[in-house]
N, C-alpha and C. Protein backbone atom coordinates (compact mmCIF):
# COMPACT_ATOMS: atom_id res chain seq x y z
N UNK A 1 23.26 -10.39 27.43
CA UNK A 1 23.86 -9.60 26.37
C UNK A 1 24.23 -10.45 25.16
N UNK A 2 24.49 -11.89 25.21
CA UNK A 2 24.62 -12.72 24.15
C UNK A 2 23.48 -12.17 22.70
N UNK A 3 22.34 -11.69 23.06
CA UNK A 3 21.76 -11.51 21.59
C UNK A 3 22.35 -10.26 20.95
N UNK A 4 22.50 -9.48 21.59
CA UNK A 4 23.10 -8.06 21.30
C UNK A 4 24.91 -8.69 20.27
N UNK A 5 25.10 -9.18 21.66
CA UNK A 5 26.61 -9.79 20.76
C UNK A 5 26.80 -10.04 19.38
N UNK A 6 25.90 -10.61 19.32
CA UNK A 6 26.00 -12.09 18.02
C UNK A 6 25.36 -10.74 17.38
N UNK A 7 24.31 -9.96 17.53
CA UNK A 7 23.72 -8.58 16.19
C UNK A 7 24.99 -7.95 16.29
N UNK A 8 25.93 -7.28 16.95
CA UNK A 8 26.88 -6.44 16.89
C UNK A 8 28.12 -7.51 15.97
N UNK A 9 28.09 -8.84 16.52
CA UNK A 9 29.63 -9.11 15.42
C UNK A 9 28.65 -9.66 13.99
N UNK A 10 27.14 -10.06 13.56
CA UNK A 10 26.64 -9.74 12.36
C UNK A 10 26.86 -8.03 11.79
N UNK A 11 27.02 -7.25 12.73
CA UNK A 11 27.50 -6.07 11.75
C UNK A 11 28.91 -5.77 11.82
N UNK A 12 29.57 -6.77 11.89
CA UNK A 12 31.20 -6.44 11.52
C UNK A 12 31.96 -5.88 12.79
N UNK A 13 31.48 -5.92 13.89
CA UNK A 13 32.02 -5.57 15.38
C UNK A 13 32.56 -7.32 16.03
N UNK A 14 33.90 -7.32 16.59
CA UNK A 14 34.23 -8.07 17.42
C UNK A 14 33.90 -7.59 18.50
N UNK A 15 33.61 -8.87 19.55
CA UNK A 15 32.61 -8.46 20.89
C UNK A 15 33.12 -9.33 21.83
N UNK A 16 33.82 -8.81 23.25
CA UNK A 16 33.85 -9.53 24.19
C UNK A 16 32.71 -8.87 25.23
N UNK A 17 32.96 -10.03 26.08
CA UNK A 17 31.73 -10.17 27.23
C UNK A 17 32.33 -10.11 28.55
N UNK A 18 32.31 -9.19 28.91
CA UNK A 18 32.74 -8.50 30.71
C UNK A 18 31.77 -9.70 31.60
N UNK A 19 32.18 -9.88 32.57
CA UNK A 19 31.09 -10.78 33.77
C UNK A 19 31.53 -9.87 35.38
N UNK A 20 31.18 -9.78 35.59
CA UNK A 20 31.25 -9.27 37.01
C UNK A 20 30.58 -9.45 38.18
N UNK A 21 31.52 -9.43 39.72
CA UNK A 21 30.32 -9.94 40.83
C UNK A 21 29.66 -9.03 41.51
N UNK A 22 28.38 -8.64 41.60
CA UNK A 22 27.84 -7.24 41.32
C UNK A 22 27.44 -7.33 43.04
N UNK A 23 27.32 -8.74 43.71
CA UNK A 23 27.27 -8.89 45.18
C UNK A 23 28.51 -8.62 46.02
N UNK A 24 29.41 -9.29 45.18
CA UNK A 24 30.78 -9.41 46.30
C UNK A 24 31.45 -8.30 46.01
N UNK A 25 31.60 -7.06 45.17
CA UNK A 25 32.40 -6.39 44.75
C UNK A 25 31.68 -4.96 44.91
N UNK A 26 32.36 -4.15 44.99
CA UNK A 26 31.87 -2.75 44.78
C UNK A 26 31.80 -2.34 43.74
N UNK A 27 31.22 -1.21 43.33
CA UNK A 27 31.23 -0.72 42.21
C UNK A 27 32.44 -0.07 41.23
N UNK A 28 33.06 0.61 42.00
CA UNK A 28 34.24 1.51 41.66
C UNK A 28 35.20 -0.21 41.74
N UNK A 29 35.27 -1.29 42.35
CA UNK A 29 36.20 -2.34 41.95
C UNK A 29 35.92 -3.22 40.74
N UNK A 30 34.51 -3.38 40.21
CA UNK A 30 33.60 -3.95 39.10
C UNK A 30 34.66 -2.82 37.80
N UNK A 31 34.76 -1.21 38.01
CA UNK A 31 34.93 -0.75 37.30
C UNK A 31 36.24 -0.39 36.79
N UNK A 32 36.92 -0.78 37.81
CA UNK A 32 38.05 -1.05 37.62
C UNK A 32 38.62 -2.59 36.93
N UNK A 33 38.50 -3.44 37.08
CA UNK A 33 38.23 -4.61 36.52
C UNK A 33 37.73 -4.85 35.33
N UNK A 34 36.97 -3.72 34.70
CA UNK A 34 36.54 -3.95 33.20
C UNK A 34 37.38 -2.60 32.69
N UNK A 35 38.05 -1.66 33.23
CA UNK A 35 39.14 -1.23 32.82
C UNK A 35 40.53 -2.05 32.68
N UNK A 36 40.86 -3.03 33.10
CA UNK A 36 41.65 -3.74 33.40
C UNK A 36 41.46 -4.68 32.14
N UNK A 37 40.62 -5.29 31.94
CA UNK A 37 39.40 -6.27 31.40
C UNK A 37 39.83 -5.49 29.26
N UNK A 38 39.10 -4.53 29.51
CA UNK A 38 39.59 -3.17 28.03
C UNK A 38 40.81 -3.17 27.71
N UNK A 39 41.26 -2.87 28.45
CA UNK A 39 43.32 -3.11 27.95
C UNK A 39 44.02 -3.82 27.61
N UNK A 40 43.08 -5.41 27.82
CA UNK A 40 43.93 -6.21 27.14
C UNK A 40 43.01 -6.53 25.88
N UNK A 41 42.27 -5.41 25.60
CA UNK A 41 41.72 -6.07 23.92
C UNK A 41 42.41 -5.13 23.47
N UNK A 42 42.86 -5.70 21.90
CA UNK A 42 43.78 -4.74 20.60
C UNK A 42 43.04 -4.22 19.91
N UNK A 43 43.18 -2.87 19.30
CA UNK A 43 42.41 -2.29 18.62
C UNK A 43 42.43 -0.66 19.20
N UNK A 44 42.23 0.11 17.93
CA UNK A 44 42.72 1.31 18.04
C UNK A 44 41.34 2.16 18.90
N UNK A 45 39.90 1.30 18.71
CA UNK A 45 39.06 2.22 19.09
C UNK A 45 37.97 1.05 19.68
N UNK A 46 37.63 1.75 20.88
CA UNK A 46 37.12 0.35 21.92
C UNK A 46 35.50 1.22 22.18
N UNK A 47 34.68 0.55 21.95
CA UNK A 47 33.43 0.45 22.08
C UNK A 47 32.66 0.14 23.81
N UNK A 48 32.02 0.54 24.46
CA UNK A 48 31.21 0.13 25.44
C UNK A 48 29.90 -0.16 25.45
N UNK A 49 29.17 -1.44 25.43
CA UNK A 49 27.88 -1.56 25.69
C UNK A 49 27.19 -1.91 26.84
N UNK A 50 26.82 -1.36 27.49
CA UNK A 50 26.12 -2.19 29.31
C UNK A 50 24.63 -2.09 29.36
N UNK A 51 23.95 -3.21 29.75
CA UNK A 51 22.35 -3.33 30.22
C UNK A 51 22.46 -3.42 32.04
N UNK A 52 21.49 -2.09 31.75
CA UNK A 52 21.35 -2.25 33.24
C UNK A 52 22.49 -1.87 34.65
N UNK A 53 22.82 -2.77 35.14
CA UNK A 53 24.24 -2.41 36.57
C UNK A 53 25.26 -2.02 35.07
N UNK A 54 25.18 -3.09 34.48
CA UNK A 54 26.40 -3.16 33.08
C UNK A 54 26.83 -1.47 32.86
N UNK A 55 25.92 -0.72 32.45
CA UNK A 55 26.07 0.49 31.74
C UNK A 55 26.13 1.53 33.37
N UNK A 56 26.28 1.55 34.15
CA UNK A 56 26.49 2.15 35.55
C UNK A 56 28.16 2.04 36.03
N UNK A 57 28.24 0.22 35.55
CA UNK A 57 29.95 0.13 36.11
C UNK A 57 30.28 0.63 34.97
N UNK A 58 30.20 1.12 33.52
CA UNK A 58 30.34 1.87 32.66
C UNK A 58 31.05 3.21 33.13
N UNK A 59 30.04 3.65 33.49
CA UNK A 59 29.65 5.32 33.80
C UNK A 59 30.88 5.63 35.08
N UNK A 60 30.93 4.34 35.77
CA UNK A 60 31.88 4.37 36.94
C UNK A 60 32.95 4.88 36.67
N UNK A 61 33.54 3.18 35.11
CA UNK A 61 34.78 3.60 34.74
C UNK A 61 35.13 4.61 34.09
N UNK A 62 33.98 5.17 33.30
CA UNK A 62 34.43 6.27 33.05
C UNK A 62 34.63 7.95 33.75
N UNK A 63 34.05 7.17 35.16
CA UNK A 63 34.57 8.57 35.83
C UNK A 63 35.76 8.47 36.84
N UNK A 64 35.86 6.78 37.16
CA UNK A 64 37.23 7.04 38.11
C UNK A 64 38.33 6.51 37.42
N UNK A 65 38.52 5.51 36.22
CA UNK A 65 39.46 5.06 35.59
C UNK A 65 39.45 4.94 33.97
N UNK A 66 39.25 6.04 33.78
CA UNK A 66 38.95 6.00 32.07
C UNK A 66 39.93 4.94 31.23
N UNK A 67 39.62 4.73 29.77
CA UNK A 67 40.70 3.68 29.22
C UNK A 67 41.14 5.17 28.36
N UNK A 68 42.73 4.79 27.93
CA UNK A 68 43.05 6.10 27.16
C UNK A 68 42.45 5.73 25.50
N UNK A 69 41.97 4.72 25.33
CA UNK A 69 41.43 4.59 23.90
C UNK A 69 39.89 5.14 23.59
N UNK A 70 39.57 5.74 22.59
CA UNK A 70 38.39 6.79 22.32
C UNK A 70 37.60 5.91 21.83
N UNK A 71 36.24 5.99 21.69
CA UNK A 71 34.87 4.97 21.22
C UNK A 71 33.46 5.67 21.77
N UNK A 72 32.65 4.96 21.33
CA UNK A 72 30.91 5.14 22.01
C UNK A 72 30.63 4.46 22.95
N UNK A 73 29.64 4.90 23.65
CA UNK A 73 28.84 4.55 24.83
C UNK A 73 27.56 4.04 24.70
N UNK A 74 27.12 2.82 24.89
CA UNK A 74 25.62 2.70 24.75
C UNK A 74 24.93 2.47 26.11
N UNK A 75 23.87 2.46 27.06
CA UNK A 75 23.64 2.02 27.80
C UNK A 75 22.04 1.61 27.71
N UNK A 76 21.94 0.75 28.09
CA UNK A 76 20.83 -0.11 27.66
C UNK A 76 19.83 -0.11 29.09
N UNK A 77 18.56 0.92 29.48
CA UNK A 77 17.86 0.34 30.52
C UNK A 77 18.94 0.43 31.66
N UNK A 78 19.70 1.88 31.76
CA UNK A 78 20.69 1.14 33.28
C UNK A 78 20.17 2.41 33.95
N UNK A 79 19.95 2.31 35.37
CA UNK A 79 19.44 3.35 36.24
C UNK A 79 20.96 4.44 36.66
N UNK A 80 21.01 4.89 35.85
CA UNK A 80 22.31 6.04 36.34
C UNK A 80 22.36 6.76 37.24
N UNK A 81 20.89 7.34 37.39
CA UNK A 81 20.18 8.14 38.60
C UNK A 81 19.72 7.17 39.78
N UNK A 82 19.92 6.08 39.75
CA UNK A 82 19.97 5.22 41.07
C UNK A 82 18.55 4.63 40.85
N UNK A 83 17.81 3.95 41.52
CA UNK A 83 16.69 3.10 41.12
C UNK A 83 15.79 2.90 42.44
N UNK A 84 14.97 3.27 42.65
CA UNK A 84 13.84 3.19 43.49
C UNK A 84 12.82 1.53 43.99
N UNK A 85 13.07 1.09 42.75
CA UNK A 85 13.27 -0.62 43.02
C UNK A 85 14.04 -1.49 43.74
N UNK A 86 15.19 -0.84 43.68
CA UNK A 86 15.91 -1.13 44.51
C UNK A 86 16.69 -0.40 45.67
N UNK A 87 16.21 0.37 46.09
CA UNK A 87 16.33 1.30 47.35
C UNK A 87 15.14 0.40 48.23
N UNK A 88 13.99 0.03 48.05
CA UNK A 88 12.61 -0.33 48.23
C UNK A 88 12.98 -1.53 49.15
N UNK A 89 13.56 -2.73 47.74
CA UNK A 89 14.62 -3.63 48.14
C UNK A 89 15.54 -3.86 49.13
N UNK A 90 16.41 -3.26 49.59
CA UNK A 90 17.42 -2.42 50.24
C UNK A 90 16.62 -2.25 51.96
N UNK A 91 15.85 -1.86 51.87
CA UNK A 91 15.15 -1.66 52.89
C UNK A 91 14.70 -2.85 53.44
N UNK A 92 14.84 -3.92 52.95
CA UNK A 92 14.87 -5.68 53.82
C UNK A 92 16.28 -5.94 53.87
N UNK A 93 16.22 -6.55 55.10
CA UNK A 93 17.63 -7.17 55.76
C UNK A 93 17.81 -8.32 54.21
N UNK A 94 17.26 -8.97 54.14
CA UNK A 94 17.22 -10.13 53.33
C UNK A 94 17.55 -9.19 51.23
N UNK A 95 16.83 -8.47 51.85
CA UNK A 95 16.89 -7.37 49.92
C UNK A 95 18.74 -7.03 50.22
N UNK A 96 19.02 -6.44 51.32
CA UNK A 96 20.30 -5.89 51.20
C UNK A 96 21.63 -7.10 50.83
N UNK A 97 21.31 -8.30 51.66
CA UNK A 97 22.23 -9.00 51.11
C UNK A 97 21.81 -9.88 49.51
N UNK A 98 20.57 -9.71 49.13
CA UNK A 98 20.96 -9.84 47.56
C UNK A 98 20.97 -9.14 46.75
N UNK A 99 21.23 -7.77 46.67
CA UNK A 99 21.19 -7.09 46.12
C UNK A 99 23.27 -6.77 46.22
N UNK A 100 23.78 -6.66 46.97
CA UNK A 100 25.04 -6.69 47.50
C UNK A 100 25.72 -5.15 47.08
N UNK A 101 27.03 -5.39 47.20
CA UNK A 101 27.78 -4.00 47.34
C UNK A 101 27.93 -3.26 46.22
N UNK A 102 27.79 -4.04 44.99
CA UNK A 102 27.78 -2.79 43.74
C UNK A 102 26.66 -1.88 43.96
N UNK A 103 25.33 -2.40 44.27
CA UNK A 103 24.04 -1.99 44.23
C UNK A 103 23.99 -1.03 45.31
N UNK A 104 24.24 -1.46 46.21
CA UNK A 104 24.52 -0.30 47.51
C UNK A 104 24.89 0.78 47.47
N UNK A 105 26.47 0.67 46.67
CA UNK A 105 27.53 1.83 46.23
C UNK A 105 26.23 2.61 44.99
N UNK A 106 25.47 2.44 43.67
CA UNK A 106 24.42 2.96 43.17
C UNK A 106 23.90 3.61 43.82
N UNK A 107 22.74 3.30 44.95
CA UNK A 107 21.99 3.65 46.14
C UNK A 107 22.55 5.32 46.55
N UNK A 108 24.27 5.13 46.53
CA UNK A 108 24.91 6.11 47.55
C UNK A 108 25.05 6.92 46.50
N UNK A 109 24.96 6.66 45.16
CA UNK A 109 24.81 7.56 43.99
C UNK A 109 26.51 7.45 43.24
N UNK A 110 25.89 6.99 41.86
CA UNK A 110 27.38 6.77 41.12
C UNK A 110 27.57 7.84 40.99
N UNK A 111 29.32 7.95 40.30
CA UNK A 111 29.44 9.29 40.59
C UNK A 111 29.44 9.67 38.62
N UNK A 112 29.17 10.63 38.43
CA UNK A 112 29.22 10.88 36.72
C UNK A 112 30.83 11.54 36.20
N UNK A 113 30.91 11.00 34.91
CA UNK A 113 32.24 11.48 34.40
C UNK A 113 32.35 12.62 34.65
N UNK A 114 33.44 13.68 34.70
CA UNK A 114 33.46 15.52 34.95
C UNK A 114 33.85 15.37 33.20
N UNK A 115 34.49 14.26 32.72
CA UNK A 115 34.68 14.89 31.55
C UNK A 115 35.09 13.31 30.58
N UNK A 116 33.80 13.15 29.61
CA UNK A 116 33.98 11.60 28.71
C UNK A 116 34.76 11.63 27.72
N UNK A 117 35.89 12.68 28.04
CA UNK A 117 37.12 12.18 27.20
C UNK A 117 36.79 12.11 25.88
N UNK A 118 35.75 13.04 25.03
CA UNK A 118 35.12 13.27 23.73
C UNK A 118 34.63 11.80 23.33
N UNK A 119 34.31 10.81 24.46
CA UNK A 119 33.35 9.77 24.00
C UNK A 119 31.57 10.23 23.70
N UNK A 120 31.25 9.63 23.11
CA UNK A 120 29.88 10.07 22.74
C UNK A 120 28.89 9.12 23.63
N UNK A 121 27.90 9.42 23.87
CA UNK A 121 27.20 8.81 24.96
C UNK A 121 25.63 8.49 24.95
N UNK A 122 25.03 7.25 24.61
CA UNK A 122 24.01 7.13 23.92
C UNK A 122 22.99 6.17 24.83
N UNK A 123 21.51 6.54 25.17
CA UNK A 123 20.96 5.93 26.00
C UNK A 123 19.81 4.78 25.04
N UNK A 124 19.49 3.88 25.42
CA UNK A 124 18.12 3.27 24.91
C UNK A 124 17.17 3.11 26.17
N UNK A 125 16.17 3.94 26.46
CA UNK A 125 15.35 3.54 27.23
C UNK A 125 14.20 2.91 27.37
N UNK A 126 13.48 1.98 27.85
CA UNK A 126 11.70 1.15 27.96
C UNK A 126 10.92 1.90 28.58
N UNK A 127 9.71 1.56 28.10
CA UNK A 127 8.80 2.04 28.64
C UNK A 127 7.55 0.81 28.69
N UNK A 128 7.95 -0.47 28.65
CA UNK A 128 6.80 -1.27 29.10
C UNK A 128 7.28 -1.85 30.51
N UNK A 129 6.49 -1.75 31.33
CA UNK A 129 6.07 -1.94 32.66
C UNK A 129 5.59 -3.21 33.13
N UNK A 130 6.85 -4.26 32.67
CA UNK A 130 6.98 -5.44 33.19
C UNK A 130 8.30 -6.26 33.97
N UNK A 131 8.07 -6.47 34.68
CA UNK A 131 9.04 -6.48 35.80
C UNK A 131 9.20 -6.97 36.88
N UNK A 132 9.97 -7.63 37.53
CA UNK A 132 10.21 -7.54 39.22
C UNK A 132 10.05 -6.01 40.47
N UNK A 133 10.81 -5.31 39.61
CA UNK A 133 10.79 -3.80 40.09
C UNK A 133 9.37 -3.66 40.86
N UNK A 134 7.98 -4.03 40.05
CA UNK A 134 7.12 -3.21 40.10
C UNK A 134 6.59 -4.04 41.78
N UNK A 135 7.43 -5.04 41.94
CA UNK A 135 6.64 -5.40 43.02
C UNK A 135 7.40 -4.94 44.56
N UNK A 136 8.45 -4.55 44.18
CA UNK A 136 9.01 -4.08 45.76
C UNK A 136 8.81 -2.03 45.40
N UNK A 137 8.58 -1.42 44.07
CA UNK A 137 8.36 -0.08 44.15
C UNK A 137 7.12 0.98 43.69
N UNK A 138 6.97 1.81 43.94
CA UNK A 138 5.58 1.92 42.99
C UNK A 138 6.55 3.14 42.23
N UNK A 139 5.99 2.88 40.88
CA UNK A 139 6.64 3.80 39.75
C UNK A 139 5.45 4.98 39.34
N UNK A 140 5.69 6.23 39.27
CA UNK A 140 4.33 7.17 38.88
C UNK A 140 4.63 7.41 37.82
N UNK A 141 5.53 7.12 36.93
CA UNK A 141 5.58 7.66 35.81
C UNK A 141 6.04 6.16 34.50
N UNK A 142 6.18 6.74 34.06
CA UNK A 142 7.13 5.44 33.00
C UNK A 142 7.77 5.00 33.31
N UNK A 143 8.17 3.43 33.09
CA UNK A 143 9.09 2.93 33.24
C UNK A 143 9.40 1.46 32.63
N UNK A 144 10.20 0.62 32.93
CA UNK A 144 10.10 -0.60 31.89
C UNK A 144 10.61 -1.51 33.28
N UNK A 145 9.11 -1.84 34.34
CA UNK A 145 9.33 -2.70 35.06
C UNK A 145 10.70 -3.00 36.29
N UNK A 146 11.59 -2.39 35.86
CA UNK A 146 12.51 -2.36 36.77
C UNK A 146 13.04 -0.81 37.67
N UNK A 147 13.13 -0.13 36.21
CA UNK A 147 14.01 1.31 36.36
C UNK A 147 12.94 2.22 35.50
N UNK A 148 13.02 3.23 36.05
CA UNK A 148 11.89 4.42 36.03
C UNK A 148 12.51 5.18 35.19
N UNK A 149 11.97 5.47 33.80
CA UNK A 149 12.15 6.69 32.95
C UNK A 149 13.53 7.48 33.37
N UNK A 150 12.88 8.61 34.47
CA UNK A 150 13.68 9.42 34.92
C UNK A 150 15.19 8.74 35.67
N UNK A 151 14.97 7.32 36.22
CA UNK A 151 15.92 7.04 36.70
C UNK A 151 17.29 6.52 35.36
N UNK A 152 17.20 6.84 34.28
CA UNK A 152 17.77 6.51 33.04
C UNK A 152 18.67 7.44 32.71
N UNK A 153 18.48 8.98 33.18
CA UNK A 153 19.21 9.96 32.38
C UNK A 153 20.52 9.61 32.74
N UNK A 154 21.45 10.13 32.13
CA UNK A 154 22.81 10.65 32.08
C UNK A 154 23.30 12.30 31.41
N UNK A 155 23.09 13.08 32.46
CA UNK A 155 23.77 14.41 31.64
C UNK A 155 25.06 13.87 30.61
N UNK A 156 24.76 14.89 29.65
CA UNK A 156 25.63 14.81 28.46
C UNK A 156 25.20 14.10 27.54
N UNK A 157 24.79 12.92 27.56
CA UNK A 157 24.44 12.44 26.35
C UNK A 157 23.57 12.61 25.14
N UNK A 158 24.52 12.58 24.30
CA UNK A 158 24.35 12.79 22.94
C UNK A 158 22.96 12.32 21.81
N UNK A 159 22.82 11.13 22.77
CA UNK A 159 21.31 11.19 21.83
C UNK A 159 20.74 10.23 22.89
N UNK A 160 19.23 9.90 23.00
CA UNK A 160 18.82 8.75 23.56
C UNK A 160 17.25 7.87 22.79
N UNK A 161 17.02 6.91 22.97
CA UNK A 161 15.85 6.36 22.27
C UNK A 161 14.74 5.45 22.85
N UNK A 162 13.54 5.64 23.12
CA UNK A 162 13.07 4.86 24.15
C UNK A 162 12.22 3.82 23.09
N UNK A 163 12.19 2.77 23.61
CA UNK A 163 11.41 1.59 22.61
C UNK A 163 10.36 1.08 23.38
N UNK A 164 9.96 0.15 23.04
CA UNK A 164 8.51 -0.10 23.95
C UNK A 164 9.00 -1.84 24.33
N UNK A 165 10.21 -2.01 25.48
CA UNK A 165 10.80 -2.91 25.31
C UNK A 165 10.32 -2.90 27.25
N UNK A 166 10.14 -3.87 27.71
CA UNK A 166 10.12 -3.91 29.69
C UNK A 166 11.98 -4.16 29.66
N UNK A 167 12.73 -4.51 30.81
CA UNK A 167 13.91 -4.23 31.48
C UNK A 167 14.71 -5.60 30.80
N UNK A 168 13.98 -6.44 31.05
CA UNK A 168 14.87 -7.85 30.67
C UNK A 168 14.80 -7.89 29.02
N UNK A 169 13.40 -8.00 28.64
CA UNK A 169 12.78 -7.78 27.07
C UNK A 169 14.21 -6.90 26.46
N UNK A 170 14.15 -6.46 26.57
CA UNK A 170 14.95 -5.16 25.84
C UNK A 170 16.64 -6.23 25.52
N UNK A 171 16.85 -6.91 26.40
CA UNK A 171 18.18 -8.09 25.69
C UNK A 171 17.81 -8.73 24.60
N UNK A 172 16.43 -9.36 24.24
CA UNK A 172 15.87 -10.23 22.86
C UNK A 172 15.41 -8.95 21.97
N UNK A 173 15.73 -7.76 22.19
CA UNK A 173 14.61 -6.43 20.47
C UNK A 173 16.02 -6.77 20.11
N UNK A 174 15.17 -7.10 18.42
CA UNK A 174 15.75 -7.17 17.29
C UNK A 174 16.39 -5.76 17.25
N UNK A 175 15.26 -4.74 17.30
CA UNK A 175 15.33 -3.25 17.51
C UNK A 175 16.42 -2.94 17.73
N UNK A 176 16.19 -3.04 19.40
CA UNK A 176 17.51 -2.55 20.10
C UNK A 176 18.83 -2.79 19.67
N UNK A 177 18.91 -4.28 19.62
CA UNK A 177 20.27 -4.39 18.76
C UNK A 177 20.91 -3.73 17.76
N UNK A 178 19.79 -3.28 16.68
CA UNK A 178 19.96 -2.61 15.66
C UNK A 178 20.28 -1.04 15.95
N UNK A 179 19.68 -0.70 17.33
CA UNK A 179 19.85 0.77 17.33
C UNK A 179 21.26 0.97 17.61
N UNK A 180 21.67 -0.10 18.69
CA UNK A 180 23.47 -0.29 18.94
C UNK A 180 24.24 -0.03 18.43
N UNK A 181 24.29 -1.25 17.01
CA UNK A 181 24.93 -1.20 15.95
C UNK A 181 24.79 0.19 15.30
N UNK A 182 23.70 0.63 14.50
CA UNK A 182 23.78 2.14 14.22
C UNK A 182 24.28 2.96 14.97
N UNK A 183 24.02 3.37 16.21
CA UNK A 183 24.87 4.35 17.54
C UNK A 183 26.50 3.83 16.67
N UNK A 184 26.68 2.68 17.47
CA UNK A 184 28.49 2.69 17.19
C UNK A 184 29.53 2.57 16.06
N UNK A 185 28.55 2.76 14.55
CA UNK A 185 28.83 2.97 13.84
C UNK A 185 28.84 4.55 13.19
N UNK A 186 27.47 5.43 13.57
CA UNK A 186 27.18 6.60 13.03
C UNK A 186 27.53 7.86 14.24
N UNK A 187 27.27 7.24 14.96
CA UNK A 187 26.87 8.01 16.87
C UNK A 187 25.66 8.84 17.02
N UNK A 188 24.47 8.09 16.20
CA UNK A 188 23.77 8.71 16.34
C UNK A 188 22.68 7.25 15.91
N UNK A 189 21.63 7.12 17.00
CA UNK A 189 20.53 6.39 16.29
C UNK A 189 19.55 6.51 15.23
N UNK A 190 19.19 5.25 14.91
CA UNK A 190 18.38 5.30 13.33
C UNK A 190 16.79 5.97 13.69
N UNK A 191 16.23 7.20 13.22
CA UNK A 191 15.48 7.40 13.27
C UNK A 191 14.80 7.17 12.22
């Protein structure tokens, strides 16, 4: 997420960086922890950006521990609908322990906000088909190497944009960055 960073505070956004242990921890505790993590930054209106698990422990916190401060949502390439790459995965003794307990808790299906607290909620999705994914799942439709098109949605959200970026790629688009910055400035991407 460092390139995204450095494009978001070039457009006048201060940016901290969440880390989390996505093996040793569960999901709903990841999401609690970057609720925890949110509260101690100042500022009247708090922003969320996540790639990937990132934008899932997102979706977490915003359904079991919301922050009471209002902002946008971006999620970058994160399987909301759970991921078939890694279910595939999952299915080796050896996949389950590296993949660990956030990923598991996914698997069992995150759970979605009942209500985003009038946050606005904005997807960027890939569609180039380069990846690790492709070798433990077979994908029939689109996808960007890791996470499958369909495995991207989030009911509710407000707008979404697919680029021609694979799963990791999509951290270095100039693009993407730019679509960010526009989302959390306008709440709506640059078409």
């Amino acid at each position: 997420m460092g390139f995204i960073a450095r494009h978001l505070r070039r457009c006048g956004f201060r940016t901290y960086c969440f880390s989390y242990p996505t093996v040793r921890r569960a999901l709903r505790e990841n999401a609690a922890a970057l609720r925890a993590f949110a509260d101690g930054i100042a500022g009247d209106v708090l922003h969320f950006v996540g790639h990937s698990l990132g934008g899932v422990v997102i979706q977490t916190m915003l359904a079991c521990c919301p922050p009471a401060r209002g902002g946008r949502v971006v999620t970058i390439c994160s399987p909301h609908a759970g991921t078939r790459a890694g279910a595939a995965l999952a299915r080796r003794p050896w996949g389950r322990r590296l993949l660990g307990r956030s990923i598991a808790d996914l698997l069992r299906g995150a759970p979605y906000p009942a209500d985003l607290g009038g946050r606005e909620v904005a997807l960027i999705r890939g569609d180039r088909p380069f990846g690790l994914g492709r070798f433990f799942a077979r994908f029939d439709g689109p996808n960007d190497g890791v996470v499958a098109l369909d495995e991207m949605r989030w009911p509710g959200a407000v707008d979404e944009i697919l680029l021609p970026v694979s799963h990791t790629g999509v951290l270095f688009s100039r693009r993407a960055a730019a679509q960010v910055c526009h989302f959390l400035r306008f709440g709506r991407f640059a078409r």
